[in-house]
PDB file of N, CA and C in Angstrom:
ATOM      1  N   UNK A   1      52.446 118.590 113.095  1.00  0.00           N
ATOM      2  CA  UNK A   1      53.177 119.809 113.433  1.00  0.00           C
ATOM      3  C   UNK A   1      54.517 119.409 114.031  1.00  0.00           C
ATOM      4  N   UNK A   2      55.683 120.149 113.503  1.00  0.00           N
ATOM      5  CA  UNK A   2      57.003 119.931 114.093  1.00  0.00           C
ATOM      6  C   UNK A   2      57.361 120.103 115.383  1.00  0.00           C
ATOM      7  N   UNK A   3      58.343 120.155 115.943  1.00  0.00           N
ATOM      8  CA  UNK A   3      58.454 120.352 117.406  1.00  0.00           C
ATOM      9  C   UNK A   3      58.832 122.225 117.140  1.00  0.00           C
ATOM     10  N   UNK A   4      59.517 122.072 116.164  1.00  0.00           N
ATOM     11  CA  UNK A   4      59.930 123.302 115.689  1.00  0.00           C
ATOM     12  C   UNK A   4      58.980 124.314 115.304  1.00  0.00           C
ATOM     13  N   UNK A   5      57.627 123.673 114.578  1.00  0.00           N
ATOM     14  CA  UNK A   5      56.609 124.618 114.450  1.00  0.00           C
ATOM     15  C   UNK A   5      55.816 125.320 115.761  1.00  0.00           C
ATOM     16  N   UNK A   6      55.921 124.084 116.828  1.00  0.00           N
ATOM     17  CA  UNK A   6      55.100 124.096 118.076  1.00  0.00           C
ATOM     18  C   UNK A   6      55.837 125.017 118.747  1.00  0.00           C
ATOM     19  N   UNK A   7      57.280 125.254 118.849  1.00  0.00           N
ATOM     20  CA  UNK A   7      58.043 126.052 119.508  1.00  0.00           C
ATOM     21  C   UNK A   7      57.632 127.331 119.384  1.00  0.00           C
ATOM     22  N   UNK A   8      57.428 128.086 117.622  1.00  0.00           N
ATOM     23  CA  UNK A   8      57.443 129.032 117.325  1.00  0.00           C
ATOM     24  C   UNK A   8      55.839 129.803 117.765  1.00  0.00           C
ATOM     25  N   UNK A   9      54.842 128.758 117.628  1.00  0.00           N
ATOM     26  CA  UNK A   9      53.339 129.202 118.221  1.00  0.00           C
ATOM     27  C   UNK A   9      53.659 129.911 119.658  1.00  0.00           C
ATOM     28  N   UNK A  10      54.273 128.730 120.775  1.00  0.00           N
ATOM     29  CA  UNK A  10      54.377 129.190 121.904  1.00  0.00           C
ATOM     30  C   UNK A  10      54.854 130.817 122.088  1.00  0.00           C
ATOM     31  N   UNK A  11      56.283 130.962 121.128  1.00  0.00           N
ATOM     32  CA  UNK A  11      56.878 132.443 121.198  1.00  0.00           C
ATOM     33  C   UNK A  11      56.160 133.627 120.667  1.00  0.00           C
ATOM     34  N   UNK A  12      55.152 133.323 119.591  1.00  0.00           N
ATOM     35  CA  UNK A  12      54.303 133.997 118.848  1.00  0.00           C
ATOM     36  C   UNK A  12      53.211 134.333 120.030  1.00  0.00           C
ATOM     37  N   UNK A  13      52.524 133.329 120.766  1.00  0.00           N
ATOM     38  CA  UNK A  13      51.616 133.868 121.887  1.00  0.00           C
ATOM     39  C   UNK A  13      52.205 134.726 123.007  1.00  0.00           C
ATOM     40  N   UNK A  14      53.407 134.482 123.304  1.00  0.00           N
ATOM     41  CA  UNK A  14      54.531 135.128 124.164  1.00  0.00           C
ATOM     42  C   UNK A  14      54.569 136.393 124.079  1.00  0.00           C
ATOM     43  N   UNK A  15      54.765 136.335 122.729  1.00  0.00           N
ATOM     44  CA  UNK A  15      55.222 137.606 122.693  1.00  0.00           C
ATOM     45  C   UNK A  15      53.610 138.667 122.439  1.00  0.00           C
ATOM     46  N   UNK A  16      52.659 137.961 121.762  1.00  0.00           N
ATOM     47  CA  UNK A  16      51.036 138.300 122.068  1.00  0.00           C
ATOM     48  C   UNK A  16      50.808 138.890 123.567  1.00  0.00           C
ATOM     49  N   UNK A  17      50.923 138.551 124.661  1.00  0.00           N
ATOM     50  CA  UNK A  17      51.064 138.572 125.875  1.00  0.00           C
ATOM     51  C   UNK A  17      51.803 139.547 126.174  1.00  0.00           C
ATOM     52  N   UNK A  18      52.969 139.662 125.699  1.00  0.00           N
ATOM     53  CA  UNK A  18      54.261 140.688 125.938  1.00  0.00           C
ATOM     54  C   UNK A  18      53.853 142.345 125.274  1.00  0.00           C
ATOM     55  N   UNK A  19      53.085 141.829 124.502  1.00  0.00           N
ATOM     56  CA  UNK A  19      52.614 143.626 123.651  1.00  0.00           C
ATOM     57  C   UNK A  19      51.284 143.742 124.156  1.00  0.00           C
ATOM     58  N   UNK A  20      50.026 142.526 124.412  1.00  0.00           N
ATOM     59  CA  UNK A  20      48.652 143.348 124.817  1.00  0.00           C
ATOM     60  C   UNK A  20      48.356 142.560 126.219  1.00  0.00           C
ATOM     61  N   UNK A  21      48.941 142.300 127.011  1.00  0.00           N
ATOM     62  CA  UNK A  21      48.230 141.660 127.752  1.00  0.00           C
ATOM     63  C   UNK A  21      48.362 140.568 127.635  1.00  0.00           C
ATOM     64  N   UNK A  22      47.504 139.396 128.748  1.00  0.00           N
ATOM     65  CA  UNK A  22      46.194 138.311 128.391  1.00  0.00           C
ATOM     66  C   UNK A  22      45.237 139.013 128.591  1.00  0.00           C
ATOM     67  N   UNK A  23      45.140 139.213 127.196  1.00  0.00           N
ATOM     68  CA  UNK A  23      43.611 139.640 127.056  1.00  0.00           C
ATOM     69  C   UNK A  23      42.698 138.335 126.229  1.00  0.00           C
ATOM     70  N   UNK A  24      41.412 138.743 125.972  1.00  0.00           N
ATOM     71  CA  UNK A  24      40.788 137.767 125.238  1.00  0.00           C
ATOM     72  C   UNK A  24      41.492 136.803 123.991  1.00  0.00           C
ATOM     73  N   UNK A  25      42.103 137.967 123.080  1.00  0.00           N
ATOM     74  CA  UNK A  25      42.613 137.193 121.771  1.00  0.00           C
ATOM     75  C   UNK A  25      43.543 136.440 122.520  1.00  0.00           C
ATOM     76  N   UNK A  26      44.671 136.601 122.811  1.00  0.00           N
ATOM     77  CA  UNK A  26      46.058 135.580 123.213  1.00  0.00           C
ATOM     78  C   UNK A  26      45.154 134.601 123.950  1.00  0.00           C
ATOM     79  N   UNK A  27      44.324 134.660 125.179  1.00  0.00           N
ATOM     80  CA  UNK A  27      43.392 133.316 125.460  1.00  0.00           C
ATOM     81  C   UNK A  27      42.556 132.480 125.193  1.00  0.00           C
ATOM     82  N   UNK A  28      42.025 133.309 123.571  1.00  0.00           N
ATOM     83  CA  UNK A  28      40.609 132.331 123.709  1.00  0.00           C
ATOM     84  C   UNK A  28      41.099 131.977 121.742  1.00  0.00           C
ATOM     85  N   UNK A  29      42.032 132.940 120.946  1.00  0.00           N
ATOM     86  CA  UNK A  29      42.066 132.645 119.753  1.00  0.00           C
ATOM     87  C   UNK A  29      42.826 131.367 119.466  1.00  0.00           C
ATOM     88  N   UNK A  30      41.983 130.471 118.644  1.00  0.00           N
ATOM     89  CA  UNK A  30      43.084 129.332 118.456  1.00  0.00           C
ATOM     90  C   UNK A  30      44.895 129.377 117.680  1.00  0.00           C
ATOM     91  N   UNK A  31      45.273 128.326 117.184  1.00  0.00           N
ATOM     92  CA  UNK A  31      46.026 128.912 116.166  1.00  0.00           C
ATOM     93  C   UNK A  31      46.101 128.634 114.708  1.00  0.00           C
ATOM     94  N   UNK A  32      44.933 128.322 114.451  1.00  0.00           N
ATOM     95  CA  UNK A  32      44.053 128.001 113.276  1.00  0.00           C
ATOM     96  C   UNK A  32      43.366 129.475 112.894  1.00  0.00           C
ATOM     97  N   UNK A  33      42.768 129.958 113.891  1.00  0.00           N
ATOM     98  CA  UNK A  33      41.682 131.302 113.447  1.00  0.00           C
ATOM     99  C   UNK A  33      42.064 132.350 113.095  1.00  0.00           C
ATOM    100  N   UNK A  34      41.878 133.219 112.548  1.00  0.00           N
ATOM    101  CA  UNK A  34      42.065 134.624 111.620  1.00  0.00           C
ATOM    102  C   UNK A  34      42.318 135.334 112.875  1.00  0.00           C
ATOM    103  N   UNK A  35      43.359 135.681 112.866  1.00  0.00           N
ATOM    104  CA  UNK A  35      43.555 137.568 113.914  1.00  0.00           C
ATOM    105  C   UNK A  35      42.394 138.563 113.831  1.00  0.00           C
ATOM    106  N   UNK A  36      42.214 138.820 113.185  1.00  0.00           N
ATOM    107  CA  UNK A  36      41.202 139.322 112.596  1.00  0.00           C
ATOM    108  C   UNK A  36      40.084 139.237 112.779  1.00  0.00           C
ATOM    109  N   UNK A  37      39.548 138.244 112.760  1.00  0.00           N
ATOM    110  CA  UNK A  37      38.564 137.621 113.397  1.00  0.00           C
ATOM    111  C   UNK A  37      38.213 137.715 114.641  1.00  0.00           C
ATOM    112  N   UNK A  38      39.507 137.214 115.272  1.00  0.00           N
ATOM    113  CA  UNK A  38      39.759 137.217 117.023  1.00  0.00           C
ATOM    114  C   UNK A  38      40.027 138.382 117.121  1.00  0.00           C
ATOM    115  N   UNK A  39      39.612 139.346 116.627  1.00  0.00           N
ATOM    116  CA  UNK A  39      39.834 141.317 117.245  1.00  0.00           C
ATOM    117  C   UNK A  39      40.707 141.843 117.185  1.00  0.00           C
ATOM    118  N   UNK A  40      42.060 140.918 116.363  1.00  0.00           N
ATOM    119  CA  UNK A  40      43.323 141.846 116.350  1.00  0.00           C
ATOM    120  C   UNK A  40      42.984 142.886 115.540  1.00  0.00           C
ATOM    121  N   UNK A  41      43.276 144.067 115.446  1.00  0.00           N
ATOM    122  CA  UNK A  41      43.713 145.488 114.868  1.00  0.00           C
ATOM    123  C   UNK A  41      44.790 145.107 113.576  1.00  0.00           C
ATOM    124  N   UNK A  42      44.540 146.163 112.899  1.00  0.00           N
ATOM    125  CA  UNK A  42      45.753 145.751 112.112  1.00  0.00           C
ATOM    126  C   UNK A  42      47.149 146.622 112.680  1.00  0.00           C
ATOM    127  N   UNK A  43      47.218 147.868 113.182  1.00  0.00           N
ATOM    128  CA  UNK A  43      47.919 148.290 113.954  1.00  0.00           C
ATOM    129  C   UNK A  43      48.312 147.226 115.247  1.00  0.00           C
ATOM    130  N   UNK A  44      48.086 146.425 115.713  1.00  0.00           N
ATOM    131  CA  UNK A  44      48.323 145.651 116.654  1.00  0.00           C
ATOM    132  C   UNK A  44      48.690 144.223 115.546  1.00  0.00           C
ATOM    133  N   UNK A  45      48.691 144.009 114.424  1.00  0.00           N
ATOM    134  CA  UNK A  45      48.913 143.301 113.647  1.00  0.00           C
ATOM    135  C   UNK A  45      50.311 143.727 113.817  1.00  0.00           C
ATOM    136  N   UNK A  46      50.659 144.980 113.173  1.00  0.00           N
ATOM    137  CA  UNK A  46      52.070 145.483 112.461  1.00  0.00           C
ATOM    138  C   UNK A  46      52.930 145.379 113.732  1.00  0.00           C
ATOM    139  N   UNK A  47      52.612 145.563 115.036  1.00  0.00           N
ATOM    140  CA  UNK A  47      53.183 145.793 116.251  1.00  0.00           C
ATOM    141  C   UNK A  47      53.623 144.153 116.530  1.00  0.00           C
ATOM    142  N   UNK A  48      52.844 143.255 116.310  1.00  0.00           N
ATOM    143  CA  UNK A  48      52.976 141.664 116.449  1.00  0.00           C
ATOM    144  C   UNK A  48      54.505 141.497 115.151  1.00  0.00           C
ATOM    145  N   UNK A  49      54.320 141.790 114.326  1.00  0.00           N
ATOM    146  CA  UNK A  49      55.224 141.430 112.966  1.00  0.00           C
ATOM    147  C   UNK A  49      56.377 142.312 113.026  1.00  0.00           C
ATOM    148  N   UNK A  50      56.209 143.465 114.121  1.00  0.00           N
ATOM    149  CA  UNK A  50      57.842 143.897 114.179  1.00  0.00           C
ATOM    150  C   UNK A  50      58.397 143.143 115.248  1.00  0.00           C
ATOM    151  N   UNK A  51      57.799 142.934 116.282  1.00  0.00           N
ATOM    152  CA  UNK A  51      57.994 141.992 117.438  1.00  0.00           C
ATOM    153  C   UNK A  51      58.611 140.928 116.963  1.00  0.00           C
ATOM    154  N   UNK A  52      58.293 140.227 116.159  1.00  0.00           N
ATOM    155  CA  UNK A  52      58.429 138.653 115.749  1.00  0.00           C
ATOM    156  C   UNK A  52      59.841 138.916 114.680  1.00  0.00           C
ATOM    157  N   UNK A  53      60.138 140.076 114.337  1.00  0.00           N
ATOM    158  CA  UNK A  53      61.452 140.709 113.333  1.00  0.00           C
ATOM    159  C   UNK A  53      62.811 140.087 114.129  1.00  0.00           C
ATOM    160  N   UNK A  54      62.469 141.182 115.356  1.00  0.00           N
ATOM    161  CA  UNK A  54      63.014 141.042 116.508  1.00  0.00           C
ATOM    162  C   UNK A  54      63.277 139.897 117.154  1.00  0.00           C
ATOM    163  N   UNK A  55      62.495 138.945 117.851  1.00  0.00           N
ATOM    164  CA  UNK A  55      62.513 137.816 118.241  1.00  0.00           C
ATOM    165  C   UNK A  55      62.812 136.712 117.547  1.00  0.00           C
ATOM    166  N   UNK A  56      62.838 136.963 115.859  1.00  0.00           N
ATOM    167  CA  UNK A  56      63.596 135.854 115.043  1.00  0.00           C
ATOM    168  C   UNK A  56      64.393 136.066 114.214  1.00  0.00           C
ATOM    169  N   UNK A  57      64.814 137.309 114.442  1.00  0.00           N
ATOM    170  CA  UNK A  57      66.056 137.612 113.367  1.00  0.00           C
ATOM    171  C   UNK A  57      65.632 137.423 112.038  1.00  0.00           C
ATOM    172  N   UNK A  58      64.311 137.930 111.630  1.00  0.00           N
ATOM    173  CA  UNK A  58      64.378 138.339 110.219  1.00  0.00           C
ATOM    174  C   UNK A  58      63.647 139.202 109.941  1.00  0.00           C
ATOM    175  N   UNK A  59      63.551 139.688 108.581  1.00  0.00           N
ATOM    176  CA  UNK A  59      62.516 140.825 108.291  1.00  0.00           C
ATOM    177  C   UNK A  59      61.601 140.488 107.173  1.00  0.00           C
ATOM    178  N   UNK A  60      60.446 140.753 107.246  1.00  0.00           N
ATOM    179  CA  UNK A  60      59.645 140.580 106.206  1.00  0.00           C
ATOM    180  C   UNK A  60      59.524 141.033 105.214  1.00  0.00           C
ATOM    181  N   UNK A  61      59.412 140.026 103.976  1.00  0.00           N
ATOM    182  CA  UNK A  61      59.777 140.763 102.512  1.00  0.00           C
ATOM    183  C   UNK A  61      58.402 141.262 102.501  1.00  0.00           C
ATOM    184  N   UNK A  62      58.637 142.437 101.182  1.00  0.00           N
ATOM    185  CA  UNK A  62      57.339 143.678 101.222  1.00  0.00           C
ATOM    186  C   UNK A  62      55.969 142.584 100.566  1.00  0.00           C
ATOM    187  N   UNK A  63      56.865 141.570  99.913  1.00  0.00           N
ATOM    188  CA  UNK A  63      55.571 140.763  98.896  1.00  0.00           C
ATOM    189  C   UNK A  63      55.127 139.287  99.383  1.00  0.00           C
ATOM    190  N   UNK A  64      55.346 139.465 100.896  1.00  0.00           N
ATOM    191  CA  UNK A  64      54.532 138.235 101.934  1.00  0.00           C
ATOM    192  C   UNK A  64      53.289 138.175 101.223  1.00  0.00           C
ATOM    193  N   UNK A  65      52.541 136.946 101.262  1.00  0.00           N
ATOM    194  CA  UNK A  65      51.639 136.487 101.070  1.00  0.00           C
ATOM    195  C   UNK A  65      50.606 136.781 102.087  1.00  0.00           C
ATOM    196  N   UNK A  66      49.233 137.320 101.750  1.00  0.00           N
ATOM    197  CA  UNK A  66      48.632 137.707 103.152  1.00  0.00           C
ATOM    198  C   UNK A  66      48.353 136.531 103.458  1.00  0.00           C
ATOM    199  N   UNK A  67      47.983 135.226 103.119  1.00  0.00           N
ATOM    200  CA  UNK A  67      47.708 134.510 103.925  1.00  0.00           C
ATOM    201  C   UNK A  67      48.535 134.074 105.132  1.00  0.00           C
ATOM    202  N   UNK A  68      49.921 134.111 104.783  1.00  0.00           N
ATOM    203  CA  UNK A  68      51.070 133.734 105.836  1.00  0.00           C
ATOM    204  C   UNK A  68      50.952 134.889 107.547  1.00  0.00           C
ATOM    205  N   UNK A  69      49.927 135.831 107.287  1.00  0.00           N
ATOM    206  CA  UNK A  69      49.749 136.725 108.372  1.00  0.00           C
ATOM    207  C   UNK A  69      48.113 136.748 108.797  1.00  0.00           C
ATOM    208  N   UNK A  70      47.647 135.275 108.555  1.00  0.00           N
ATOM    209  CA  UNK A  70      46.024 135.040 108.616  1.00  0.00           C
ATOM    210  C   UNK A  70      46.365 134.812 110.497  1.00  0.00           C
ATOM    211  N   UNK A  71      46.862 133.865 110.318  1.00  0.00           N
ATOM    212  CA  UNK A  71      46.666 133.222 112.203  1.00  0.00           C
ATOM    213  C   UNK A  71      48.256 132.982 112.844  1.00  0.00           C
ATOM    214  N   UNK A  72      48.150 132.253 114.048  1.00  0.00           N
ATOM    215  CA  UNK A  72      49.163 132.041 114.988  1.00  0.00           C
ATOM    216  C   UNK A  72      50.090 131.057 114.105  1.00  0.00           C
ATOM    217  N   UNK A  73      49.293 129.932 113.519  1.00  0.00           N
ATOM    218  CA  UNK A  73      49.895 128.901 112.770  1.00  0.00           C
ATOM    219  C   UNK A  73      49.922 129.154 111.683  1.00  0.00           C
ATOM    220  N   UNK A  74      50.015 130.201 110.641  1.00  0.00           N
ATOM    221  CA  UNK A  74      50.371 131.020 109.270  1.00  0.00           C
ATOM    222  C   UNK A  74      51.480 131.433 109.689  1.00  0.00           C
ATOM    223  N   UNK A  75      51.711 132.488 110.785  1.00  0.00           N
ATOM    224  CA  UNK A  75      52.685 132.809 111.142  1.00  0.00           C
ATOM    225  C   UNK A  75      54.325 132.317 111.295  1.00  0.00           C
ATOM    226  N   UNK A  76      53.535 131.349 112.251  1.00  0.00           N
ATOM    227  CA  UNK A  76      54.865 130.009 112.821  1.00  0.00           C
ATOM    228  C   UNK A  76      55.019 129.220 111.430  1.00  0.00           C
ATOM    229  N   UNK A  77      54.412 128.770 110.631  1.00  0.00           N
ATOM    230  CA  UNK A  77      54.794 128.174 109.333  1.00  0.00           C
ATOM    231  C   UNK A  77      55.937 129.260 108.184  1.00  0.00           C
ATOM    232  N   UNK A  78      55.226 130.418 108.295  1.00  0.00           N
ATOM    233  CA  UNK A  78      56.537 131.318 107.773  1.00  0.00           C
ATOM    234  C   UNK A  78      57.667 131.578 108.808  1.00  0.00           C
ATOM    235  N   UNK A  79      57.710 131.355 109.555  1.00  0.00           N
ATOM    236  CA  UNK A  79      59.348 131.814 110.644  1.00  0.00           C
ATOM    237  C   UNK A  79      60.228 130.450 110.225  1.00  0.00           C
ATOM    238  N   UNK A  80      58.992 129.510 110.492  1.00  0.00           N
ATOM    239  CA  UNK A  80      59.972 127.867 110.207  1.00  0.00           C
ATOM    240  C   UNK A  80      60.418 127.536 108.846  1.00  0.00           C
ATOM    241  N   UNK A  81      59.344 128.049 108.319  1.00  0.00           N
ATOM    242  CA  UNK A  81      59.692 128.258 106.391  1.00  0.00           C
ATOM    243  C   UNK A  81      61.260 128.975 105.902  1.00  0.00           C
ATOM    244  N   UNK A  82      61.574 129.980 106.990  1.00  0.00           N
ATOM    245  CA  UNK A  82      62.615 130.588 107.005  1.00  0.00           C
ATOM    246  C   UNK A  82      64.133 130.244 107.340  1.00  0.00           C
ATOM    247  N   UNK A  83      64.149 128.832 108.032  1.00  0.00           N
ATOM    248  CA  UNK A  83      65.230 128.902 108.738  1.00  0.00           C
ATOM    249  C   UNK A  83      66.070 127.777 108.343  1.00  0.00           C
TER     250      UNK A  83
END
């Protein structure tokens, strides 16, 4: 993992924290595991992915790959994929 990938996990949990809390998911989900899995909502999905619009200056094309919105580290691999 890049220093650059590792950066983007940290801001991705940040900002996890910044919309629900520390609650269970931001503490106990790895960044390997499915959101989904770990109890995210998909409404709390869409709320994470406008957040992250915001916080990285881009917007998501309509024909993302769902896997790129599986976990913390799907995520951070598409922001870094981006730049």
């Amino acid at each position: 993992m890049s220093d650059g990938t590792a950066e983007v996990r940290q801001r991705i949990r940040a900002l996890l924290v910044d919309l629900f809390g520390n609650d269970r998911l931001v503490g106990n989900v790895s960044d390997t595991e499915s959101l989904r899995q770990g109890g995210m909502s998909s409404t709390a999905l869409v709320s994470l992915l406008v957040a992250m619009e915001d916080a990285f200056g881009f917007e998501w094309d309509e024909d993302v790959r769902p896997e790129a919105l599986r976990s913390i580290a799907s995520l951070a691999d598409h922001v870094v994929s981006l730049r």
